[in-house]
N, C-alpha and C. Protein backbone atom coordinates (compact mmCIF):
# COMPACT_ATOMS: atom_id res chain seq x y z
N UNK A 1 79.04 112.29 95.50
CA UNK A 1 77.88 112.09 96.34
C UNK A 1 77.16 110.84 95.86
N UNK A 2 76.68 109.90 97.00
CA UNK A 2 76.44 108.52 96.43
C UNK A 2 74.93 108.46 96.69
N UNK A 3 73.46 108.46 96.58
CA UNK A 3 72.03 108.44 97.27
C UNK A 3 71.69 106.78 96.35
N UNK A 4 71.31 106.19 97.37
CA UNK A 4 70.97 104.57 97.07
C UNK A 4 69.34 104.83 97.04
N UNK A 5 68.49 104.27 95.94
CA UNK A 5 66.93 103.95 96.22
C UNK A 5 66.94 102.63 96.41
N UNK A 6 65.22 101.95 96.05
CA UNK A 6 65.50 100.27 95.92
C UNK A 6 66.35 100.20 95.40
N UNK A 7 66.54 100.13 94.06
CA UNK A 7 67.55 99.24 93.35
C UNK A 7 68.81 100.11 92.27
N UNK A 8 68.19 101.04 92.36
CA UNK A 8 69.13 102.31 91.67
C UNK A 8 69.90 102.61 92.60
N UNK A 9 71.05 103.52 91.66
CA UNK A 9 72.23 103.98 92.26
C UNK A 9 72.46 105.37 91.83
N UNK A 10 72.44 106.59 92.15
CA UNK A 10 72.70 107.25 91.59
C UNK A 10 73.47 108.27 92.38
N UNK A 11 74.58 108.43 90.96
CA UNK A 11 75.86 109.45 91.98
C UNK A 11 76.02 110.60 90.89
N UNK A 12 76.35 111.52 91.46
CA UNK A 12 77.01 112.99 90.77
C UNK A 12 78.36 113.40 90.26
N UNK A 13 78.51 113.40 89.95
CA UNK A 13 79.88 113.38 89.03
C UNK A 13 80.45 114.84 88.94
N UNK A 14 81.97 114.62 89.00
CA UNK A 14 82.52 116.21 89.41
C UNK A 14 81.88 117.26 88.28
N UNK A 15 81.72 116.93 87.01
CA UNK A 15 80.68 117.96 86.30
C UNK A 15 79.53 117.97 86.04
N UNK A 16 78.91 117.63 87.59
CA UNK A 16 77.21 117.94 88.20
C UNK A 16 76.81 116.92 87.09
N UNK A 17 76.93 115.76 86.57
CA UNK A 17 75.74 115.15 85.22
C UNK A 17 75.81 114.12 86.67
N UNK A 18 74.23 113.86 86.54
CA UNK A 18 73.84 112.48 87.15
C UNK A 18 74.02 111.00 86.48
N UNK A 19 74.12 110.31 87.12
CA UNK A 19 74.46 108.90 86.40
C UNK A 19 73.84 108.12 87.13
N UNK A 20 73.57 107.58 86.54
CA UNK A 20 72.04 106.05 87.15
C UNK A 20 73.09 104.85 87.01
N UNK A 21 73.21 103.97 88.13
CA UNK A 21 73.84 102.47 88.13
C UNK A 21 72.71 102.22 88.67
N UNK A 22 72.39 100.71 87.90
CA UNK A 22 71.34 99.79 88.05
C UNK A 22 72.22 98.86 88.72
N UNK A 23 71.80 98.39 90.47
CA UNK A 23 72.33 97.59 91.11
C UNK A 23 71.94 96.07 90.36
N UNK A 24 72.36 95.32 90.31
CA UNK A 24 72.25 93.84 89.97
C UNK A 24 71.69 93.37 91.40
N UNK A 25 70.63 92.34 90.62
CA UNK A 25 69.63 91.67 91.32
C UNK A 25 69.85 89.93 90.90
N UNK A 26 70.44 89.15 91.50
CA UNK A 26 70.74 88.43 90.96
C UNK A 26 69.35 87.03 91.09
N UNK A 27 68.49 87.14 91.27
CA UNK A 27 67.20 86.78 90.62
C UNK A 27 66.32 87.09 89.76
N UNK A 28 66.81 88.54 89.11
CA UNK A 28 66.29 88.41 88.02
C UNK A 28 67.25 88.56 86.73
N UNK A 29 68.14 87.90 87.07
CA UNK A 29 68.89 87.51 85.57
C UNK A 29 68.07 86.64 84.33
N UNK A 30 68.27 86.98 83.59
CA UNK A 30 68.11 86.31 82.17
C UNK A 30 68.74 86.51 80.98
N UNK A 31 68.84 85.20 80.45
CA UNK A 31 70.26 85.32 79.39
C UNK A 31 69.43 85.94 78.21
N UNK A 32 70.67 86.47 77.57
CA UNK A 32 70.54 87.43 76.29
C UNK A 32 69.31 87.40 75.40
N UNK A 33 69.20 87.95 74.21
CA UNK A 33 68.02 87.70 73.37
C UNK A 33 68.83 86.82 72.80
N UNK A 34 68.04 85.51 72.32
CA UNK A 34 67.96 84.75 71.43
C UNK A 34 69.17 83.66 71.51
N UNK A 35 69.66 83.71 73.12
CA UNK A 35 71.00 82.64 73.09
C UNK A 35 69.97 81.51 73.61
N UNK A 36 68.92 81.43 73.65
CA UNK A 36 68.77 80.07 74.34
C UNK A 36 67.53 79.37 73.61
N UNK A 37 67.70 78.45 72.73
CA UNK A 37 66.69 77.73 72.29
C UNK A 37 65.66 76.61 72.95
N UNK A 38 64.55 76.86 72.40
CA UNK A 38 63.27 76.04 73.65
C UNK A 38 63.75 74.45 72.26
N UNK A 39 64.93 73.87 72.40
CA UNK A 39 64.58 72.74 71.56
C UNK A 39 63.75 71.45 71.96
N UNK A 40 63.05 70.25 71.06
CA UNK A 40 62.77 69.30 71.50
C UNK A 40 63.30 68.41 72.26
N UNK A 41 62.38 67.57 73.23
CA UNK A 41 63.32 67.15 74.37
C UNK A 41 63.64 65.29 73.51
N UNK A 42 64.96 65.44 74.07
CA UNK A 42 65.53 64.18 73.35
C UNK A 42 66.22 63.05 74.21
N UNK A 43 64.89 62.33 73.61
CA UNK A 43 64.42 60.92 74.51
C UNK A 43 65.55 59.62 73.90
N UNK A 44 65.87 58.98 75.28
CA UNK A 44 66.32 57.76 74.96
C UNK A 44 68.23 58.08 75.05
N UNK A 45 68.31 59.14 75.44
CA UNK A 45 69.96 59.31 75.18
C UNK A 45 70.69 59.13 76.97
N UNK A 46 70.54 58.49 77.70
CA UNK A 46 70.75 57.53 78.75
C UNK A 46 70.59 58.34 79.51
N UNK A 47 70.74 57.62 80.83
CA UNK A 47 69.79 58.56 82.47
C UNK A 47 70.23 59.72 83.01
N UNK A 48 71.60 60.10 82.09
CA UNK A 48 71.93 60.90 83.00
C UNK A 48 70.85 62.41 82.31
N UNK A 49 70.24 61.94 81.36
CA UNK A 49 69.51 63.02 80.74
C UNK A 49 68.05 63.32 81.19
N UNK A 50 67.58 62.10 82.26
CA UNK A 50 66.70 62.78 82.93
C UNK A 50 65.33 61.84 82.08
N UNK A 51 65.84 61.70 80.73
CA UNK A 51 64.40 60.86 79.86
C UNK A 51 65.34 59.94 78.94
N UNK A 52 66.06 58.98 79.71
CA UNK A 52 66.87 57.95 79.13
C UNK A 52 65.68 56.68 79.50
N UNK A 53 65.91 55.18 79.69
CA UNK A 53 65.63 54.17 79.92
C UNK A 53 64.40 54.04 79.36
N UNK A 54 63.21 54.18 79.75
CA UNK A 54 61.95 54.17 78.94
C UNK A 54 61.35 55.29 78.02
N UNK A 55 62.07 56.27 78.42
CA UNK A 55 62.10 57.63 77.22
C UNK A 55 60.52 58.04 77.33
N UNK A 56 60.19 57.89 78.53
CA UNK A 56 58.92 58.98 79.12
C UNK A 56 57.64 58.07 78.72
N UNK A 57 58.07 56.80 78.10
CA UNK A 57 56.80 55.84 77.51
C UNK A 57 56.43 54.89 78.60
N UNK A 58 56.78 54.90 79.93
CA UNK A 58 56.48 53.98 80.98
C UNK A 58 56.78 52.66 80.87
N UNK A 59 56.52 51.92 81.53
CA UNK A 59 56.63 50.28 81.50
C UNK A 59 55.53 49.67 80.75
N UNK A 60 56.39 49.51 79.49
CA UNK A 60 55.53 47.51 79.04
C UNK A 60 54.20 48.34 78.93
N UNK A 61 52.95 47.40 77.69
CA UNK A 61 52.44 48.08 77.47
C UNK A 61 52.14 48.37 76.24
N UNK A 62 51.22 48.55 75.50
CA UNK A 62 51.64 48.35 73.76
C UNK A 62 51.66 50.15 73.59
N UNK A 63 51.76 50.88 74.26
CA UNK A 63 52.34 52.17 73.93
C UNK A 63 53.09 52.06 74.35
N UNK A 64 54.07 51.81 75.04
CA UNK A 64 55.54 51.60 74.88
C UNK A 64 56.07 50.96 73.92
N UNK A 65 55.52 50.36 73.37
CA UNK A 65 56.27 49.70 72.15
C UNK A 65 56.22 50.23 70.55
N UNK A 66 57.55 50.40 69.87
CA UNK A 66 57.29 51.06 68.90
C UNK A 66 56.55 50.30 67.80
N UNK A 67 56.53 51.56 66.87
CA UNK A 67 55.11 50.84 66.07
C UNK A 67 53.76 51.35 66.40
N UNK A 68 53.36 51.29 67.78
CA UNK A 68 52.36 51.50 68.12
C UNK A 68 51.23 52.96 67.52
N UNK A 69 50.40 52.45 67.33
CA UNK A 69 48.96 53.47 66.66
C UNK A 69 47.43 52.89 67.17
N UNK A 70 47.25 54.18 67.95
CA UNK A 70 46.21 53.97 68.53
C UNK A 70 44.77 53.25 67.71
N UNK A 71 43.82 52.81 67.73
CA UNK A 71 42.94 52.95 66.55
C UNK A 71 41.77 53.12 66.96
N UNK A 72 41.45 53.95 65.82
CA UNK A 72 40.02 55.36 65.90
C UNK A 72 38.96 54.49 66.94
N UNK A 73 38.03 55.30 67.72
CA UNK A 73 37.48 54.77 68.42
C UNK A 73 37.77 53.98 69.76
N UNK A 74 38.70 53.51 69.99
CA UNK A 74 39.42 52.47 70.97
C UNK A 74 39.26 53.68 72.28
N UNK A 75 39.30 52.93 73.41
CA UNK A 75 38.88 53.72 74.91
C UNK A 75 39.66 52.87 75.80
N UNK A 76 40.77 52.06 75.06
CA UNK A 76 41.42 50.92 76.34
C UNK A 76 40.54 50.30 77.07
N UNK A 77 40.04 49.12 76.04
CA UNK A 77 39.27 48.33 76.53
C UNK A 77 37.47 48.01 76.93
N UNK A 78 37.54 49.73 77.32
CA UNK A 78 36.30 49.71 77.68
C UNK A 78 35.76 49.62 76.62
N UNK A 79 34.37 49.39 76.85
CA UNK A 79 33.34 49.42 75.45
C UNK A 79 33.40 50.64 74.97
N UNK A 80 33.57 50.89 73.48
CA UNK A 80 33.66 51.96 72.71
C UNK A 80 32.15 52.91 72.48
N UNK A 81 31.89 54.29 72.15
CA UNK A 81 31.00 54.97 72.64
C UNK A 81 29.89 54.17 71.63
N UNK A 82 30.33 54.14 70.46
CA UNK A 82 29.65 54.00 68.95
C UNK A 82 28.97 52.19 68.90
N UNK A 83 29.35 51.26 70.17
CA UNK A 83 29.15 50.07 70.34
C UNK A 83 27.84 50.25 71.99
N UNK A 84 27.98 51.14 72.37
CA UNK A 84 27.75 51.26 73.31
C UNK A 84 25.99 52.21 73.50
N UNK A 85 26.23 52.59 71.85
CA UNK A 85 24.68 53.61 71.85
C UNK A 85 23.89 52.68 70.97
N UNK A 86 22.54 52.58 71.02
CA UNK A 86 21.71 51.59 70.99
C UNK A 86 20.90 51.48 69.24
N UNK A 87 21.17 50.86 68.27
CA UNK A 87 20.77 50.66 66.87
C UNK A 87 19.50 50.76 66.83
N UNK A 88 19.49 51.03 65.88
CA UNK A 88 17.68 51.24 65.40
C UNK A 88 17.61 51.59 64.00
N UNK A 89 16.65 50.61 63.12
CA UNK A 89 16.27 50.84 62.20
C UNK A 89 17.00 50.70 60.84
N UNK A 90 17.00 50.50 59.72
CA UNK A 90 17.73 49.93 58.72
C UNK A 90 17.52 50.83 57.41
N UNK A 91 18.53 50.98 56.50
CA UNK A 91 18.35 51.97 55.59
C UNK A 91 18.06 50.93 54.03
N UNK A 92 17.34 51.23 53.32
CA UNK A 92 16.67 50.62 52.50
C UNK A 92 17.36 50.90 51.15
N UNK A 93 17.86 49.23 50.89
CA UNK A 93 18.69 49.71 49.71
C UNK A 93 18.52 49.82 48.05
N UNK A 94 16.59 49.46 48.34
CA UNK A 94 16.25 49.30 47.19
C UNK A 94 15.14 50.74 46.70
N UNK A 95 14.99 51.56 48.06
CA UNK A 95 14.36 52.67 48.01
C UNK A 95 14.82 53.51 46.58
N UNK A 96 13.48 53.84 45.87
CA UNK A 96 13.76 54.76 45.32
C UNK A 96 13.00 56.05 45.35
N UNK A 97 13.94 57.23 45.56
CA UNK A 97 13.56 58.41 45.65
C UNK A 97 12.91 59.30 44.64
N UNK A 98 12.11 59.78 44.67
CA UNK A 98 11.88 60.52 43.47
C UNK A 98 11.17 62.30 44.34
N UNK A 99 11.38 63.17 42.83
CA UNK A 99 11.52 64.46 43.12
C UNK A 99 9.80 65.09 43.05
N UNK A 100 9.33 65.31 44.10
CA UNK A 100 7.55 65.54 43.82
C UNK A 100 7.55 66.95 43.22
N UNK A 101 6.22 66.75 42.82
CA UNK A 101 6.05 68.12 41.89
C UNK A 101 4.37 67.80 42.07
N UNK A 102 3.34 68.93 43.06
CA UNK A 102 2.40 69.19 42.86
C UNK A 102 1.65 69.77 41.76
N UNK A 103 0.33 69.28 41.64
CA UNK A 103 -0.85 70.14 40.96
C UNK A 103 -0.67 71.32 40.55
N UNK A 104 -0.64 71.84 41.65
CA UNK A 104 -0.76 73.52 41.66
C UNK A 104 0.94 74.15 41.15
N UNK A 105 1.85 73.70 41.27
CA UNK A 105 3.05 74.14 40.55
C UNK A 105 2.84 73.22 38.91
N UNK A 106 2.46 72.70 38.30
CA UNK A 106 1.59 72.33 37.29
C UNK A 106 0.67 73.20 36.29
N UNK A 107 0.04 73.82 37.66
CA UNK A 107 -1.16 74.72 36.86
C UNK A 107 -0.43 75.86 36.71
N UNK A 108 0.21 76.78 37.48
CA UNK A 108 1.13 77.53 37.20
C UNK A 108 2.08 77.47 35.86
N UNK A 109 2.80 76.48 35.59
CA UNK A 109 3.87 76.20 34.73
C UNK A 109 2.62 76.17 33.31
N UNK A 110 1.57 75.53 33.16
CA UNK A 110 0.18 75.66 32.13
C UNK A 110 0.41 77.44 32.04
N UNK A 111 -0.14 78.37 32.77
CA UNK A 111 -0.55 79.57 32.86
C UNK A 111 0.67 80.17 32.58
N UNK A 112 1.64 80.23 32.70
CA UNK A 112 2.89 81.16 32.49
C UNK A 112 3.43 80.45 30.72
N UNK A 113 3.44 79.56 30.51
CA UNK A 113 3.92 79.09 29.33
C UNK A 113 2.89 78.67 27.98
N UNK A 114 2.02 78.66 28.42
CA UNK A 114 0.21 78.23 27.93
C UNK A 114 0.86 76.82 26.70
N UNK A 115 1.04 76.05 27.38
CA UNK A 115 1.31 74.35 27.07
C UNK A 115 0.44 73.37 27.40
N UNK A 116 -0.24 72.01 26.38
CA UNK A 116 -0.86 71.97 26.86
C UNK A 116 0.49 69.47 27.28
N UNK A 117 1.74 70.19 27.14
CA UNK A 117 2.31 68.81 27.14
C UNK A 117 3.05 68.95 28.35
N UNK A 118 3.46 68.37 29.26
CA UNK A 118 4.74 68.42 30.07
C UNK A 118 5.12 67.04 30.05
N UNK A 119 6.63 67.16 29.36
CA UNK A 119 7.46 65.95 30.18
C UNK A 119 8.58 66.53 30.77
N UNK A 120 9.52 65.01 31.18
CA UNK A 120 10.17 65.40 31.45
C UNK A 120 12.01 66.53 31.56
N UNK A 121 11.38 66.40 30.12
CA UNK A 121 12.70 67.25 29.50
C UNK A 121 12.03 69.15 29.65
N UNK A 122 11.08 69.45 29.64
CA UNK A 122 10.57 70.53 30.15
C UNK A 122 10.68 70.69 32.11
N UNK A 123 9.97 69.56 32.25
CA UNK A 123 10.73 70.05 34.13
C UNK A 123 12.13 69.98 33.92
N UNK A 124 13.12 70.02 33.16
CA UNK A 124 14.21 69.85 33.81
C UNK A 124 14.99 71.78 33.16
N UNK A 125 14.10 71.76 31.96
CA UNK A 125 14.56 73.22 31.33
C UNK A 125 13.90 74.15 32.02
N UNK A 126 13.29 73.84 32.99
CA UNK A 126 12.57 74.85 34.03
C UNK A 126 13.19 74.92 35.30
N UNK A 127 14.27 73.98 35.72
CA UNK A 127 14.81 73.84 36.53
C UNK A 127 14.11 73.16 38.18
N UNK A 128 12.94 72.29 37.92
CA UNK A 128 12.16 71.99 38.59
C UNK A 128 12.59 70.14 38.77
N UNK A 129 13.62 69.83 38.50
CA UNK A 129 14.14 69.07 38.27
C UNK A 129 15.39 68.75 37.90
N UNK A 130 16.42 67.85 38.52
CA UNK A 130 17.64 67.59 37.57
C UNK A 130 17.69 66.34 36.36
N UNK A 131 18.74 66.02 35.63
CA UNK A 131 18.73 64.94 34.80
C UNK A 131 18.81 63.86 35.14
N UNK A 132 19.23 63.38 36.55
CA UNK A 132 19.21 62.36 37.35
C UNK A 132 18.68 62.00 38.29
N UNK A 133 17.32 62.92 38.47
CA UNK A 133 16.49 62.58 39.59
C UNK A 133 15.59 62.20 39.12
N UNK A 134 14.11 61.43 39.41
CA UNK A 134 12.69 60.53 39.29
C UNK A 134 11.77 61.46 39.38
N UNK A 135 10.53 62.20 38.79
CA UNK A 135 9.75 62.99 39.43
C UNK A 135 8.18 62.35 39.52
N UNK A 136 7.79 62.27 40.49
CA UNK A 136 6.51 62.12 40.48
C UNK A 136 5.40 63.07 40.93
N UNK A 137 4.26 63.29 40.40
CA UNK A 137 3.70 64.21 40.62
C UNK A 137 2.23 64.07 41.35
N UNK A 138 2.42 64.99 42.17
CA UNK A 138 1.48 64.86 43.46
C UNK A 138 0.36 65.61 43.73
N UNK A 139 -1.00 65.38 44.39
CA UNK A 139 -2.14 65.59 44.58
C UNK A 139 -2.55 67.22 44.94
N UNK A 140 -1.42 67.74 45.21
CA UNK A 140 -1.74 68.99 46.63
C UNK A 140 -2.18 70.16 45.07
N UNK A 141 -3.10 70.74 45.53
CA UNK A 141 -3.83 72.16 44.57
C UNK A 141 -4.69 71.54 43.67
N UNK A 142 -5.10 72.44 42.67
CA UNK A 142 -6.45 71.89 41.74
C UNK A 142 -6.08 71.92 40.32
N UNK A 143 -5.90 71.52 39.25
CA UNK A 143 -5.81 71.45 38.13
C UNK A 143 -6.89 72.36 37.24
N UNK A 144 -6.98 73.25 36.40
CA UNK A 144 -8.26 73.64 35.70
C UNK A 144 -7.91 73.26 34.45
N UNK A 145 -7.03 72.84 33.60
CA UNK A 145 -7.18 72.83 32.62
C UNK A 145 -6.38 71.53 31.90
N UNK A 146 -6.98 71.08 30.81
CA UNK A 146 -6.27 69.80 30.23
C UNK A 146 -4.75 69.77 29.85
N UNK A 147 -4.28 68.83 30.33
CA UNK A 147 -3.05 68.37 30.11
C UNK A 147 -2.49 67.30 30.32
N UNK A 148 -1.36 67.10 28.95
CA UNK A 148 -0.41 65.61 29.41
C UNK A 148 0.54 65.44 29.69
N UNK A 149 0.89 64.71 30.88
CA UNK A 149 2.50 64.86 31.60
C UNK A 149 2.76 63.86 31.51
N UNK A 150 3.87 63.41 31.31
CA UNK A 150 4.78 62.12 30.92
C UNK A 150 6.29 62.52 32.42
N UNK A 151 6.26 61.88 32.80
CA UNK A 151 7.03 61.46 33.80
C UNK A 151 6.98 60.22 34.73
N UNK A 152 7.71 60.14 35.69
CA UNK A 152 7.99 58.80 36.03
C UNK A 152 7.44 58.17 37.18
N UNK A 153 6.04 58.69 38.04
CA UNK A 153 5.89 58.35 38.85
C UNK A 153 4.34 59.52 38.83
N UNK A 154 3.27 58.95 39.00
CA UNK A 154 1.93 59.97 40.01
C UNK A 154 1.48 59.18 40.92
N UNK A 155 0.83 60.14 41.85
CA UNK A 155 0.11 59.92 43.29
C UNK A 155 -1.91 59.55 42.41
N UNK A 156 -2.15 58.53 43.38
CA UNK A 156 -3.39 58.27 42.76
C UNK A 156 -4.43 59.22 42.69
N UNK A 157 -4.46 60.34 43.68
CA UNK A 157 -4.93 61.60 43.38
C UNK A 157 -4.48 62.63 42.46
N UNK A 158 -3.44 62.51 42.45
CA UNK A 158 -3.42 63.17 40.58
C UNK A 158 -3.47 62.88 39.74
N UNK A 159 -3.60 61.44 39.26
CA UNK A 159 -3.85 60.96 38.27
C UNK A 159 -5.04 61.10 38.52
N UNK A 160 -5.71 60.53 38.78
CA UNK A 160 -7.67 61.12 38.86
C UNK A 160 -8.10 61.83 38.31
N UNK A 161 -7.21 63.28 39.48
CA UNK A 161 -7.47 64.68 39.03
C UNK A 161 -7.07 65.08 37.70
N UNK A 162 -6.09 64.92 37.08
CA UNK A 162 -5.34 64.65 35.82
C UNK A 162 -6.39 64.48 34.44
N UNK A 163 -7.02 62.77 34.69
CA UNK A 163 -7.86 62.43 33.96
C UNK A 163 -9.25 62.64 33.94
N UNK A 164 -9.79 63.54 35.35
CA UNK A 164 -10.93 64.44 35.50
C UNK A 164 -11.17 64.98 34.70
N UNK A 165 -10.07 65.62 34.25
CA UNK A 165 -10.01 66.91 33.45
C UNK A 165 -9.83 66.70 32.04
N UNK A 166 -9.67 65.43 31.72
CA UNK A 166 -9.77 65.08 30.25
C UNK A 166 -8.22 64.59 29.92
N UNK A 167 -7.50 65.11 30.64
CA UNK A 167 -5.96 65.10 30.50
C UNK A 167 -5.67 63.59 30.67
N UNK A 168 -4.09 63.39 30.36
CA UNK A 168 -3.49 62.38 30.29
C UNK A 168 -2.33 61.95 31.29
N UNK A 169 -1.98 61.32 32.10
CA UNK A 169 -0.66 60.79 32.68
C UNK A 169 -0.20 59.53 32.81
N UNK A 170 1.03 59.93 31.89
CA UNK A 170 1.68 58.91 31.20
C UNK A 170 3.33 58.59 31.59
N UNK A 171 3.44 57.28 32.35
CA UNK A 171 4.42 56.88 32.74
C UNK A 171 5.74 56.09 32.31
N UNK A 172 7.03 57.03 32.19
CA UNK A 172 8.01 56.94 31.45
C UNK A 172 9.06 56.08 32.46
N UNK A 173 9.89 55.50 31.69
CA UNK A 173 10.92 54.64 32.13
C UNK A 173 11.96 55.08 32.48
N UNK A 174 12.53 55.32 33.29
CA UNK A 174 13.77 55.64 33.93
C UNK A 174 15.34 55.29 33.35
N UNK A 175 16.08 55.83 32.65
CA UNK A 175 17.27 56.03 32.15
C UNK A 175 18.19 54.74 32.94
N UNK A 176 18.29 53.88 32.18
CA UNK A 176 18.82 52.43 33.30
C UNK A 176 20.32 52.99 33.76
């Protein structure tokens, strides 16, 4: 006994077992696992290959020609983005930076350690400073009590305030 569906086949067999034939569809063939490699396509091996004669690099042209490397920025010709956005302003090569340190982190570092010296080898064991940075020390909070700081730079309001107070600030030379 033969009963056809879509694409199945199925017949009975003289000892009643059913058997399934899968009709062939010959659009949806596909070859085996793993017989067919996706390899790179290989240029320049003559026309009958489909990417012989210019080998997919077009006519003439400095990308057609070997050797060729684009270089960073380049837009073919047109003006480049980085030529094209508008300059301003100049970076200063004689600037020197230095690390501020207010009053009031001052009076603090007085009150927690009861000192009456700071230089700079104490801001740096306090971590309020590194060994290669400038510190100058700046106006912001109030001072109450005498002290002398040796470092490399004050604001004319803390020195004032500084020597208001009886205290001293005293300016050290920078590690050439």
């Amino acid at each position: 006994m033969l009963m056809q569906f879509s694409n199945h086949q199925i017949t009975k067999s003289p000892n009643h077992q059913i058997i399934k034939l899968i009709k062939m569809n010959l659009s949806k063939l596909t070859p085996a696992e793993g017989s067919v490699k996706n390899a790179k396509k290989r240029l320049g091996r003559g026309q009958g290959s489909g990417k012989g004669g210019t080998s997919t690099k077009g006519h003439k042209g400095a990308q057609s020609r070997s050797g060729y490397t684009s270089k960073r920025g380049f837009e073919g010709g047109q003006m480049p983005l980085q030529r094209r956005v508008p300059k301003f302003g100049f970076k200063n090569i004689n600037r020197v930076e230095y690390r501020g340190i207010n009053l009031d982190v001052i009076q603090s570092l007085i009150d927690t350690n009861k000192i009456d010296t700071i230089d700079f080898a104490f801001l740096i064991s306090k971590g309020l400073a590194h060994k290669n940075d400038k510190v100058k020390v700046l106006g912001r909070g109030e001072l109450k009590s005498k002290v002398e700081i040796k470092v490399h730079a004050f604001s004319t309001s803390a020195k004032s305030a500084i020597e208001a107070k009886g205290g001293a600030a005293q300016i050290i030379n920078p590690k050439p």
